[in-house]
Protein backbone atom coordinates (compact mmCIF):
# COMPACT_ATOMS: atom_id res chain seq x y z
CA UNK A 1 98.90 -119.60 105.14
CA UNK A 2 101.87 -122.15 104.52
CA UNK A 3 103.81 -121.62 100.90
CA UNK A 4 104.70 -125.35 99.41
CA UNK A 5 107.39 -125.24 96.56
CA UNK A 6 106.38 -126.95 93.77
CA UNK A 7 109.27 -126.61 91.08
CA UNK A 8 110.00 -130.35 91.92
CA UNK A 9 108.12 -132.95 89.42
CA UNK A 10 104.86 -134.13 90.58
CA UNK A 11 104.67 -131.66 93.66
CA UNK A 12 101.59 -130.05 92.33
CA UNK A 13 99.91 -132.55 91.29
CA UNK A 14 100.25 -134.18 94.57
CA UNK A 15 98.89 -131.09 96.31
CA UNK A 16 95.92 -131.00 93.99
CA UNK A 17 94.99 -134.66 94.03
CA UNK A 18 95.34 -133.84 98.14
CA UNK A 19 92.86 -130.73 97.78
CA UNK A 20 90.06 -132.89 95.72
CA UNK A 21 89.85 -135.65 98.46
CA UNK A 22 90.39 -133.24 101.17
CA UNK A 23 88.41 -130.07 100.16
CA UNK A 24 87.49 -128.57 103.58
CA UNK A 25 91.01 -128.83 104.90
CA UNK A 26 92.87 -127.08 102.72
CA UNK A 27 92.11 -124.67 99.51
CA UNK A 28 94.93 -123.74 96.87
CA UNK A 29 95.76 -120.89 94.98
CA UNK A 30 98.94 -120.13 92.83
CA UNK A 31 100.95 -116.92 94.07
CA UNK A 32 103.10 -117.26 91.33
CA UNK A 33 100.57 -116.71 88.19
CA UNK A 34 100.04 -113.19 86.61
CA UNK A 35 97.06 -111.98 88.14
CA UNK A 36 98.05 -113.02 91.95
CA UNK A 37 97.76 -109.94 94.01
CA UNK A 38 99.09 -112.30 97.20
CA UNK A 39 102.78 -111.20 96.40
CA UNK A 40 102.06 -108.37 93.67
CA UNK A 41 100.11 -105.51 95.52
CA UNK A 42 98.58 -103.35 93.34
CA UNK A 43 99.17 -99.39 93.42
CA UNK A 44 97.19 -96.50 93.51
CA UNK A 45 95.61 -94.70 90.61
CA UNK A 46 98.16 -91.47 91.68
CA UNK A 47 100.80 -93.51 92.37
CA UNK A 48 100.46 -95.78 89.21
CA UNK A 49 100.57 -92.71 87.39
CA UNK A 50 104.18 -92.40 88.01
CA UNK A 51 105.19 -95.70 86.40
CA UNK A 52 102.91 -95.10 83.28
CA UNK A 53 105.71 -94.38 80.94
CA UNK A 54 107.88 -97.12 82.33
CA UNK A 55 105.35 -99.48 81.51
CA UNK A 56 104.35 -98.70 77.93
CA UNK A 57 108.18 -98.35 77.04
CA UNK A 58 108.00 -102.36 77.36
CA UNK A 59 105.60 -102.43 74.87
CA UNK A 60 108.38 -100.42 72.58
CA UNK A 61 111.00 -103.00 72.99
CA UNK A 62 108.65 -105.97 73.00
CA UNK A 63 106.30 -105.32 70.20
CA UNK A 64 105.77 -108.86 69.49
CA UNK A 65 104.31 -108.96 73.09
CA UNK A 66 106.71 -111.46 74.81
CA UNK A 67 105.90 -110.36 77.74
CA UNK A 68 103.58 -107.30 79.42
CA UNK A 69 105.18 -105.17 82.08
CA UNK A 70 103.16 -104.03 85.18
CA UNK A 71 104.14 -102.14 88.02
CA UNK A 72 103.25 -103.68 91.71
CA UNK A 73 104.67 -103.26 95.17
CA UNK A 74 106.48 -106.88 96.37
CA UNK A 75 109.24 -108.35 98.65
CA UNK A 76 112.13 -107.66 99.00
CA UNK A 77 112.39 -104.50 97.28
CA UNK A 78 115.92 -105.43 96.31
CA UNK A 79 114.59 -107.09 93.52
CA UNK A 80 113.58 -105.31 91.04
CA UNK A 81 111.61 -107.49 88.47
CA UNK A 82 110.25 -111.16 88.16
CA UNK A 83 108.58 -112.84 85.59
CA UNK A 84 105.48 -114.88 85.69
CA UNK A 85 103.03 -117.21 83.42
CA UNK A 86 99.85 -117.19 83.00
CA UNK A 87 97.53 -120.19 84.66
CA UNK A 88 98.15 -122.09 81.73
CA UNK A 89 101.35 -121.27 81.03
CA UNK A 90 102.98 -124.79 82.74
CA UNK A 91 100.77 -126.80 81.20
CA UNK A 92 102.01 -125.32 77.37
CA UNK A 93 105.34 -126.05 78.49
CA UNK A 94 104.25 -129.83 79.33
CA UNK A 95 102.56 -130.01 76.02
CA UNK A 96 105.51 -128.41 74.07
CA UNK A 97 107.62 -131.27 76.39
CA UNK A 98 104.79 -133.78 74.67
CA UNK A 99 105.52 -132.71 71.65
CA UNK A 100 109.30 -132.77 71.57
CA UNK A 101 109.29 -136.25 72.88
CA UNK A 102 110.56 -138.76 70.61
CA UNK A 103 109.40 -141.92 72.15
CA UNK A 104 105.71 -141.08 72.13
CA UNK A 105 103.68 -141.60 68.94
CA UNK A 106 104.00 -139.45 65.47
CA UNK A 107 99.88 -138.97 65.65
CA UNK A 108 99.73 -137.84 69.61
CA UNK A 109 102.26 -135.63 69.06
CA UNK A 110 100.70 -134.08 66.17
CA UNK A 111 97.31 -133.86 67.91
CA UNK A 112 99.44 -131.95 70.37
CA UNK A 113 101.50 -129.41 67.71
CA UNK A 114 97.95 -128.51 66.69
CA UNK A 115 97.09 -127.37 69.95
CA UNK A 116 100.28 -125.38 70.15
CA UNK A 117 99.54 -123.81 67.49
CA UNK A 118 97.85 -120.97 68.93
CA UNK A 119 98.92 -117.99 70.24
CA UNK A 120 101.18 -118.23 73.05
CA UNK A 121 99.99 -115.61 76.24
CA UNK A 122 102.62 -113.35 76.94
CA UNK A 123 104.47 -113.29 80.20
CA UNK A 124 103.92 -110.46 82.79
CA UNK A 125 106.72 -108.77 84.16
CA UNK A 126 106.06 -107.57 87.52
CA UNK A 127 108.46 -104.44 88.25
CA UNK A 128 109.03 -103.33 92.06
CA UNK A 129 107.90 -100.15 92.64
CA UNK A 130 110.25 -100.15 95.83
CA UNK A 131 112.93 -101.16 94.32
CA UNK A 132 115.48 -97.88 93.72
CA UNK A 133 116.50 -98.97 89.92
CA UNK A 134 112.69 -99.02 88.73
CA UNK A 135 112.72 -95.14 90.52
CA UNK A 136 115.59 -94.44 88.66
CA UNK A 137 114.00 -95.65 85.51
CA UNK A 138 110.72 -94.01 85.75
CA UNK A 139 112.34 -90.71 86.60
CA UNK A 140 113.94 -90.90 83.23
CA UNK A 141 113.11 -88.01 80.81
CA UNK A 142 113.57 -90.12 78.09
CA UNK A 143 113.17 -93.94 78.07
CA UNK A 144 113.94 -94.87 74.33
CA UNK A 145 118.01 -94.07 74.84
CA UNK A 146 120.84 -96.67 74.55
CA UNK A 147 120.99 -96.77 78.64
CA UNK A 148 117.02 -96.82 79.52
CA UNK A 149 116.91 -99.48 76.36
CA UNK A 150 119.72 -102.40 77.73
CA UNK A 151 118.64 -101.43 81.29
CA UNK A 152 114.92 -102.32 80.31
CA UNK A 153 116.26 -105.40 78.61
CA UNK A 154 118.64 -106.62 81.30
CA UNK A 155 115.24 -106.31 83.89
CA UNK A 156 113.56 -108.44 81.68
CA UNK A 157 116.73 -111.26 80.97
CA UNK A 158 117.47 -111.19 84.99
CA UNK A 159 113.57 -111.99 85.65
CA UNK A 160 113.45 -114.99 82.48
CA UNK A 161 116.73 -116.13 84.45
CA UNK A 162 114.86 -116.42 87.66
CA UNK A 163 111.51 -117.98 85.89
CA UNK A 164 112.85 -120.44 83.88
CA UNK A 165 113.93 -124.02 84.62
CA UNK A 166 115.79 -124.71 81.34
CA UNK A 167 116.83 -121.86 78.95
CA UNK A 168 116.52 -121.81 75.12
CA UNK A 169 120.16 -121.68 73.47
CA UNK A 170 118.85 -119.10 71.45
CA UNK A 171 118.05 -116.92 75.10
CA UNK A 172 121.20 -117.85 76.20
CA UNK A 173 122.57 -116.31 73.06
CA UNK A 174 120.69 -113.24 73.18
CA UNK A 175 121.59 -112.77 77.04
CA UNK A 176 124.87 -112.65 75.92
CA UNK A 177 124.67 -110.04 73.34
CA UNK A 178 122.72 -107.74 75.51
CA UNK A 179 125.12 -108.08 78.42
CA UNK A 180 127.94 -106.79 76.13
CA UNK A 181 126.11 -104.24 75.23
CA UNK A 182 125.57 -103.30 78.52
CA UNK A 183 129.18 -103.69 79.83
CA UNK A 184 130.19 -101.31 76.86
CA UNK A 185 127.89 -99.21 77.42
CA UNK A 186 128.68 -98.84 80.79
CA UNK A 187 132.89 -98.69 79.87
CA UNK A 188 131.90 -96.17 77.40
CA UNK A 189 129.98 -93.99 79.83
CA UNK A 190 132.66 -94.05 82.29
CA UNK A 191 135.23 -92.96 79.83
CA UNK A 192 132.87 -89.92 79.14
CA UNK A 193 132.22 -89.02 82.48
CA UNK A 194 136.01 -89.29 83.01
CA UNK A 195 136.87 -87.29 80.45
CA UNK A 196 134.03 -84.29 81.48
CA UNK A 197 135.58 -84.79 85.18
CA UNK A 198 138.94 -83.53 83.37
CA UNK A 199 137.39 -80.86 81.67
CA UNK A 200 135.70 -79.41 84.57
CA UNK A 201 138.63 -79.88 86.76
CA UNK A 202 140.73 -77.65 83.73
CA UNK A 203 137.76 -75.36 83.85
CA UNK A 204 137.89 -74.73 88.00
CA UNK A 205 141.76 -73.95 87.78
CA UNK A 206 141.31 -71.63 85.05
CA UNK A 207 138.35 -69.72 86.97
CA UNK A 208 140.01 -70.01 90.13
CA UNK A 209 143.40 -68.23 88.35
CA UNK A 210 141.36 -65.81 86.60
CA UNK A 211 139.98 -64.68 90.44
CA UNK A 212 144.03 -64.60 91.26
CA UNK A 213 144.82 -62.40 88.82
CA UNK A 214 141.72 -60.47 89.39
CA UNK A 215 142.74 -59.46 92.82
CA UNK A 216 146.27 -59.21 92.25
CA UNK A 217 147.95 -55.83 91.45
CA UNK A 218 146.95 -56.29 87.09
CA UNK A 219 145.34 -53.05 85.97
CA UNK A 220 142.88 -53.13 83.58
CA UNK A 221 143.93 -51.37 80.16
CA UNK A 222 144.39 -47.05 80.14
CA UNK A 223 141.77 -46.95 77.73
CA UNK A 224 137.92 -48.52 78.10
CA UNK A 225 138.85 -52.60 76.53
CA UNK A 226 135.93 -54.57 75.43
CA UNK A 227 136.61 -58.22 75.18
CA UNK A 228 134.33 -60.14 72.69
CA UNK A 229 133.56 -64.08 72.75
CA UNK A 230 132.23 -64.97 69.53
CA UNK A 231 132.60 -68.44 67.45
CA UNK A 232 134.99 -68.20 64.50
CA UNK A 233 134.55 -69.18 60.95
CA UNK A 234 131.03 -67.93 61.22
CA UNK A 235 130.56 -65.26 58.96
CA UNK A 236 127.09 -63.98 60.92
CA UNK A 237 129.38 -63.19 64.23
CA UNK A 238 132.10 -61.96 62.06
CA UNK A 239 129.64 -59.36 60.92
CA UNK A 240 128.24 -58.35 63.84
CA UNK A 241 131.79 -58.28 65.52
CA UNK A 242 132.97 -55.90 62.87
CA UNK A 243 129.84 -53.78 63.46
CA UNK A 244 131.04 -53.43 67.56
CA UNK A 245 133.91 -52.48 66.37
CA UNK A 246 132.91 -49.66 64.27
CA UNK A 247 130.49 -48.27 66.85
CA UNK A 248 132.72 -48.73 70.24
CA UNK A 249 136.12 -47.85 68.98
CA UNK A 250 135.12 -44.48 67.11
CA UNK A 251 133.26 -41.45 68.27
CA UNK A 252 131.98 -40.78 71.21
CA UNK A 253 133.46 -44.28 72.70
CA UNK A 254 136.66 -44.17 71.19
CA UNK A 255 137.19 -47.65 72.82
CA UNK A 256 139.47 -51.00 72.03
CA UNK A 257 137.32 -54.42 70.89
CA UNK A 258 139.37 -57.22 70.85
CA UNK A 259 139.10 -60.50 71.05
CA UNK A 260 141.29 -63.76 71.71
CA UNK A 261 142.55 -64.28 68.34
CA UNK A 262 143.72 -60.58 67.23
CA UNK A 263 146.89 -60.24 68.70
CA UNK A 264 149.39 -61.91 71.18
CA UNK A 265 150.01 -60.46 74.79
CA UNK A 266 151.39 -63.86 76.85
CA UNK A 267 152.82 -66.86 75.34
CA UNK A 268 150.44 -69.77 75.30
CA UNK A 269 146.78 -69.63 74.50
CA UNK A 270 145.10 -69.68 78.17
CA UNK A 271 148.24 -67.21 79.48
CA UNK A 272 146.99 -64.59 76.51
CA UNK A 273 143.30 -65.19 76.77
CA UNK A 274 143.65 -64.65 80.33
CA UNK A 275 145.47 -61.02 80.25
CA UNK A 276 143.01 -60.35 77.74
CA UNK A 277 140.16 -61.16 80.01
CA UNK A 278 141.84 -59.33 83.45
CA UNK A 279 142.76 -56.46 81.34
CA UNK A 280 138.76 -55.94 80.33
CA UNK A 281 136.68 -53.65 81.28
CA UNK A 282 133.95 -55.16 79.95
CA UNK A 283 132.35 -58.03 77.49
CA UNK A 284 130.39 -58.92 74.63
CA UNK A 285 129.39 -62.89 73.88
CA UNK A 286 128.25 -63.16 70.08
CA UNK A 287 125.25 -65.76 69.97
CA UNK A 288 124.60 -67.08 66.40
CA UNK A 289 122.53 -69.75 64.87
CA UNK A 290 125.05 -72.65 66.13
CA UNK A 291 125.44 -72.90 69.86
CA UNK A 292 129.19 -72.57 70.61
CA UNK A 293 131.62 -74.58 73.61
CA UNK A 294 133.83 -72.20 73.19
CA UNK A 295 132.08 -68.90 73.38
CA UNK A 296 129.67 -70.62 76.44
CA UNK A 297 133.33 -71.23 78.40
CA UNK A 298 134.10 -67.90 77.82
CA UNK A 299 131.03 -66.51 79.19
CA UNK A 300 131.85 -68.69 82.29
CA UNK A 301 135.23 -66.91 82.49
CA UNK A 302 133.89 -63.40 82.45
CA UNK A 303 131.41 -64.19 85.21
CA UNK A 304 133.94 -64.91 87.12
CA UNK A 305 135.46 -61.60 86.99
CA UNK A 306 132.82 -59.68 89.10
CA UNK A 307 131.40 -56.51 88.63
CA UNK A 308 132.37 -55.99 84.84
CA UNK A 309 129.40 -55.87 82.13
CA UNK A 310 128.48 -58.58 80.37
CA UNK A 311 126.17 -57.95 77.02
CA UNK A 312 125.21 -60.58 75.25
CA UNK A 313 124.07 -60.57 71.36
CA UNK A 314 121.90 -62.52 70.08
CA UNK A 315 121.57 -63.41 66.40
CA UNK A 316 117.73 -63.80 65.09
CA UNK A 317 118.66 -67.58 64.09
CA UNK A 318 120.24 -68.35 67.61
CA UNK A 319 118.40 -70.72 69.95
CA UNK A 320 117.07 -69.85 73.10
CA UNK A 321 119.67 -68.62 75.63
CA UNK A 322 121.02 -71.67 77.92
CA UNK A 323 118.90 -71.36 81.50
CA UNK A 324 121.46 -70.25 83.44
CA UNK A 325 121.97 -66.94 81.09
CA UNK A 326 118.64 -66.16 81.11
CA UNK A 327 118.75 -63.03 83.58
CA UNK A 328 121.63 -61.63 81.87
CA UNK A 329 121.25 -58.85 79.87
CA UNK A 330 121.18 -59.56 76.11
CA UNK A 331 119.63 -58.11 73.03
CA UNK A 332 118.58 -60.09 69.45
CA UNK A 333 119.82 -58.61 66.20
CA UNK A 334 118.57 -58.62 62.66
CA UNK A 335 120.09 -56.69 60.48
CA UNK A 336 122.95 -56.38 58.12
CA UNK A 337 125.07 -53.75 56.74
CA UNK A 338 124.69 -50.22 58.26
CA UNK A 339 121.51 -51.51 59.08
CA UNK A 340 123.31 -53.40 61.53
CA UNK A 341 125.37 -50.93 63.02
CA UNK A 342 122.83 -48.88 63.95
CA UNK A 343 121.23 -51.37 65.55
CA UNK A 344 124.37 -52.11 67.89
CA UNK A 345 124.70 -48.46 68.63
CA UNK A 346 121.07 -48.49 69.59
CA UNK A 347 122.06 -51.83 71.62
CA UNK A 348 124.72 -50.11 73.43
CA UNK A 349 123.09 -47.23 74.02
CA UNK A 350 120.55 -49.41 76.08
CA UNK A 351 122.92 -50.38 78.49
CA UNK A 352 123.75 -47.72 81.51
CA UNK A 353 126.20 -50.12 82.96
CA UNK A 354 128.38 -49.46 79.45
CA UNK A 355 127.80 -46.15 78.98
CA UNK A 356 129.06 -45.30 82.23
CA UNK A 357 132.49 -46.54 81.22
CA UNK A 358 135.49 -44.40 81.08
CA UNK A 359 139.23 -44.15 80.18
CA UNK A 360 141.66 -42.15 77.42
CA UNK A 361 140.76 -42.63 73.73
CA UNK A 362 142.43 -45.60 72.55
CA UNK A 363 143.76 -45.01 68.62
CA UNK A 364 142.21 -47.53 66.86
CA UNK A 365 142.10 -47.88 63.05
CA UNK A 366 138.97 -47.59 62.87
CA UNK A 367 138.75 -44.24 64.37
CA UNK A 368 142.18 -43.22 61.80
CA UNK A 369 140.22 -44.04 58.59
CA UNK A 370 136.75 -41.96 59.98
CA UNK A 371 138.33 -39.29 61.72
CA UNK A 372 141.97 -38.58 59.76
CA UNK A 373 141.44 -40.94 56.97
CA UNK A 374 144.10 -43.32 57.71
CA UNK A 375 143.81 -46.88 56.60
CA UNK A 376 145.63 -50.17 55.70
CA UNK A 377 149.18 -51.02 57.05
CA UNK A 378 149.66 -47.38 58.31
CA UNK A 379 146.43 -47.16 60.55
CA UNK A 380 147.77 -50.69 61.88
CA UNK A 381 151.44 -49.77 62.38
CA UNK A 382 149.67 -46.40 64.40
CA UNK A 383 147.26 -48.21 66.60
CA UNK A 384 150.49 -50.81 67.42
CA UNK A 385 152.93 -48.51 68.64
CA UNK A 386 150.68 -45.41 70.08
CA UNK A 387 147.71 -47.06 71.91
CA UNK A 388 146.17 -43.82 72.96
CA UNK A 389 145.76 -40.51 71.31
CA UNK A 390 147.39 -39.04 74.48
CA UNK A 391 150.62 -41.03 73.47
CA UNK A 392 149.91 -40.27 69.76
CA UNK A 393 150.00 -36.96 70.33
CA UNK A 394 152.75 -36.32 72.99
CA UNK A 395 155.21 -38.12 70.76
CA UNK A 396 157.44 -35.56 68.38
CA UNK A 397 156.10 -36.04 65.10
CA UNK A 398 159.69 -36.29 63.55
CA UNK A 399 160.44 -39.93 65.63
CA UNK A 400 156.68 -40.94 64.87
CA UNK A 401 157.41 -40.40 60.91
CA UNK A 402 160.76 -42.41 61.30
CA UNK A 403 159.27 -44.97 63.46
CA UNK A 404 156.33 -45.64 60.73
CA UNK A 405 158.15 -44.22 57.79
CA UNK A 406 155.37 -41.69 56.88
CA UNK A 407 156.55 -38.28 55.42
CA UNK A 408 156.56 -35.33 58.12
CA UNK A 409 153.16 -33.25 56.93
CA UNK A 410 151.33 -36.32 56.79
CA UNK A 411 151.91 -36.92 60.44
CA UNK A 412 151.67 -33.51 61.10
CA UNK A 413 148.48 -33.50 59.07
CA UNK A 414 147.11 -36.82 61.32
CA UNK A 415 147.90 -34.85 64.62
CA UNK A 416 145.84 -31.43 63.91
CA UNK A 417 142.91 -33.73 62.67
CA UNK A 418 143.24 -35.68 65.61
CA UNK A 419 143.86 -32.18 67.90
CA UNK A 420 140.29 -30.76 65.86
CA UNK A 421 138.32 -33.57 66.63
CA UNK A 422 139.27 -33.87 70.41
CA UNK A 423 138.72 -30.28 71.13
C-alpha cells in the first residue's frame, strides 16, 4: 500500500482522474475520513467500555455537535487526538471557498449559499486509546471539573490545529482563551499543591516531635487525663463535651477532661497542645454535623502516640466517619440534657480499654460542686492549686484557707466531705 499526500491543490484530483483511466492498476481509498478503520482500529466491546464516559463527556461540552468523539487505537500513541471530516467534508469547504469568492457571479454563488445551507456533519475526534493522557482522562472519577473540562477542550483545539489548513479568527480567538484558562489553571493547581506540600511537611514534624516526646523521660499526668478534640463554636460538641466532663471527672472516675483551649501549660500553641497530648492518658474526638480540619489533625496526633485509647463520638447529624477511622472505636449520640449524660456514661462504660485506667483522683470542680458543694471561683481557685485530693488533703487547712481566702470551717468542712466520700 503506498500513502500519497494530497494537502497540495489538485493532488487528488490528479490521483482520481489517474484511478478512472487506470482502474485495474490502482484503487483509492481515503485514510483520513471518519469512518477509515486503516489508521483508526476499532476496540473491543470490554475494552470500549472503559472509554464510555470519556466519550459522552464530549457530547457535554459540544452540545451543538461540532464534532463527535470516538475512541480507536492509532500511531504513534504519543498523540493523543486528531480530527477528521467526513467524505464530504472537503468538498463543503470548496463550496464555502465558492461562495466567498468575489470574482465569481452574484447568482452562482447564491445557488451555492443554498446548498450550504444545510446542516454541516460534525467532525469526529478520534482519541488514542494508547496514548497515557486519554488513560488519565478516562480514569477520572469525575469528568465535568474545571481540569477534565480545559483538558477535553485543549484535545479537541490541538487536533482542529493539526486538521485545518487555514484557521477561523474567531478559533484562533477561542484557542486563546482556553489556553489561559489552562495555564491558570495549571499555576493555580501548583500553588495548591504547594501549599498542601507545606502543610503536610508541618504535619510530619509535629508527629515526628510528638513520638520524641513520647519516648523521652515526660510522664503522663498523676491523675487519669483525658484529652478531647472537638470543633469550637459549635454548641452540639460543647454539649456533649460538658457531658464527658460531668461523667469522667466525678464519681467513680474522678478523672481530668481537658482540652487545648482550657488552660496554658507551654508558651505557644503547638508547645501547649503538645504537653497536653504527651501528658494524656487517653482521648476523645467530638464528631458533629460539620466535618472539622482541626479536630481530624488532632486525631492524627493521638494516633501517633501508641497504645493510648482513642474514643470517638459521634453526633446523630455527623457524616460518615472518614475511611481511614473506620475500625476505630466510636459510638453515635442522640440525646440532650441528662439524657445525654447517661448516654456517655453508658458510652464509656462500653469501652474496657478506658475502664481499665488508673491514677489518684484529680479535684476537679465538677466533683467540688457534687460531692462538697463547691462551685464558681472557689471550686476553680481549688482545682488550680491542689490537682489531686491527695494534695488537697495533705495540705494544713490553715495555708489552704489563706491561699484561697476561704474561712477555716469551710475548708475544714470541704476536707471531711471529701475524707467521707473517699472512704
Amino acid at each position: 500500500m503506498r500513502v500519497f499526500d494530497c494537502s497540495e491543490p489538485f493532488s487528488e484530483r490528479f490521483l482520481k482522474r489517474y484511478a478512472e483511466l487506470w482502474p485495474s492498476r490502482v484503487h483509492l481509498s481515503r485514510l483520513d475520513v471518519a469512518g477509515s478503520e486503516t489508521i483508526f482500529e476499532p476496540l473491543g466491546a470490554e475494552e470500549h467500555d472503559r472509554f464510555a464516559e470519556l466519550e459522552a463527556a464530549y457530547g457535554l461540552i459540544f452540545p451543538d455537535l461540532r464534532c463527535v468523539a470516538r475512541v480507536s487505537r492509532f500511531r504513534p500513541a504519543e498523540v493523543p487526538a486528531v480530527l477528521t471530516e467526513t467524505r464530504d467534508g472537503r468538498s463543503r469547504r470548496e463550496l464555502e471557498n465558492v461562495a466567498a469568492n468575489p470574482t465569481l457571479p452574484t447568482y452562482l454563488r447564491d445557488i451555492v449559499k443554498g446548498f450550504l445551507v444545510e446542516e454541516r456533519q460534525p467532525l469526529t475526534l478520534h482519541l488514542n486509546a494508547d496514548n497515557p493522557t486519554i488513560q488519565k482522562l478516562a480514569a477520572r472519577l469525575d469528568l465535568r471539573d474545571d481540569v477534565s473540562r480545559h483538558a477535553l477542550v485543549s484535545l479537541y483545539n490541538n487536533a482542529l490545529m493539526l486538521l485545518a489548513r487555514v484557521l477561523r479568527v474567531q478559533d484562533v480567538q477561542a484557542m486563546f482563551v482556553q489556553y489561559n484558562q489552562v495555564i491558570e489553571l495549571m499555576l493555580s493547581l501548583a500553588a495548591e499543591r504547594t501549599h498542601l506540600q507545606g502543610m503536610l511537611n508541618a504535619r510530619q514534624t509535629e508527629l515526628d516531635e510528638l513520638r520524641q516526646a513520647d519516648t523521652a523521660d515526660t510522664e503522663v499526668d498523676r491523675f487519669v487525663s483525658c484529652f478531647v478534640a472537638m470543633p469550637f463554636n459549635d454548641p452540639r460538641a460543647a454539649e456533649i463535651y460538658e457531658a464527658l466532663r460531668i461523667v469522667l471527672e466525678d464519681r467513680p472516675y474522678y478523672w481530668r477532661v481537658v482540652r487545648a483551649d482550657d488552660s496554658v501549660e507551654r508558651y505557644g500553641l503547638w508547645s501547649n497542645l503538645k504537653a497536653k497530648l504527651v501528658r494524656a492518658h487517653c482521648y476523645v474526638a467530638v464528631l458533629t454535623e460539620t466535618v472539622n480540619a482541626n479536630v481530624m489533625i488532632e486525631v492524627g496526633r493521638m494516633e501517633a502516640l501508641e497504645g493510648r485509647p482513642i474514643l470517638l463520638l459521634r453526633d446523630a447529624s455527623a457524616p460518615d466517619l472518614p475511611a481511614d477511622l473506620r475500625g476505630r472505636l466510636y459510638q453515635v449520640v442522640t440525646r440532650t440534657g441528662q439524657d445525654l449524660v447517661s448516654e456517655v456514661r453508658d458510652a464509656i462504660e462500653r469501652q474496657e480499654a478506658l475502664r481499665g485506667l488508673r491514677g489518684e483522683r484529680f479535684l476537679s470542680e465538677t466533683a467540688l460542686r457534687s460531692i462538697a458543694r463547691v462551685d464558681g471561683p472557689v471550686g476553680r481557685e481549688l482545682s488550680r492549686r491542689y490537682e489531686t485530693w491527695q494534695t488537697f488533703l495533705a495540705t494544713d487547712s490553715a495555708v489552704i484557707a489563706s491561699q484561697v481566702n476561704l474561712p477555716l470551717p469551710m475548708v475544714e468542712g470541704i476536707k471531711a466531705t471529701l475524707s467521707a466520700a473517699e472512704g
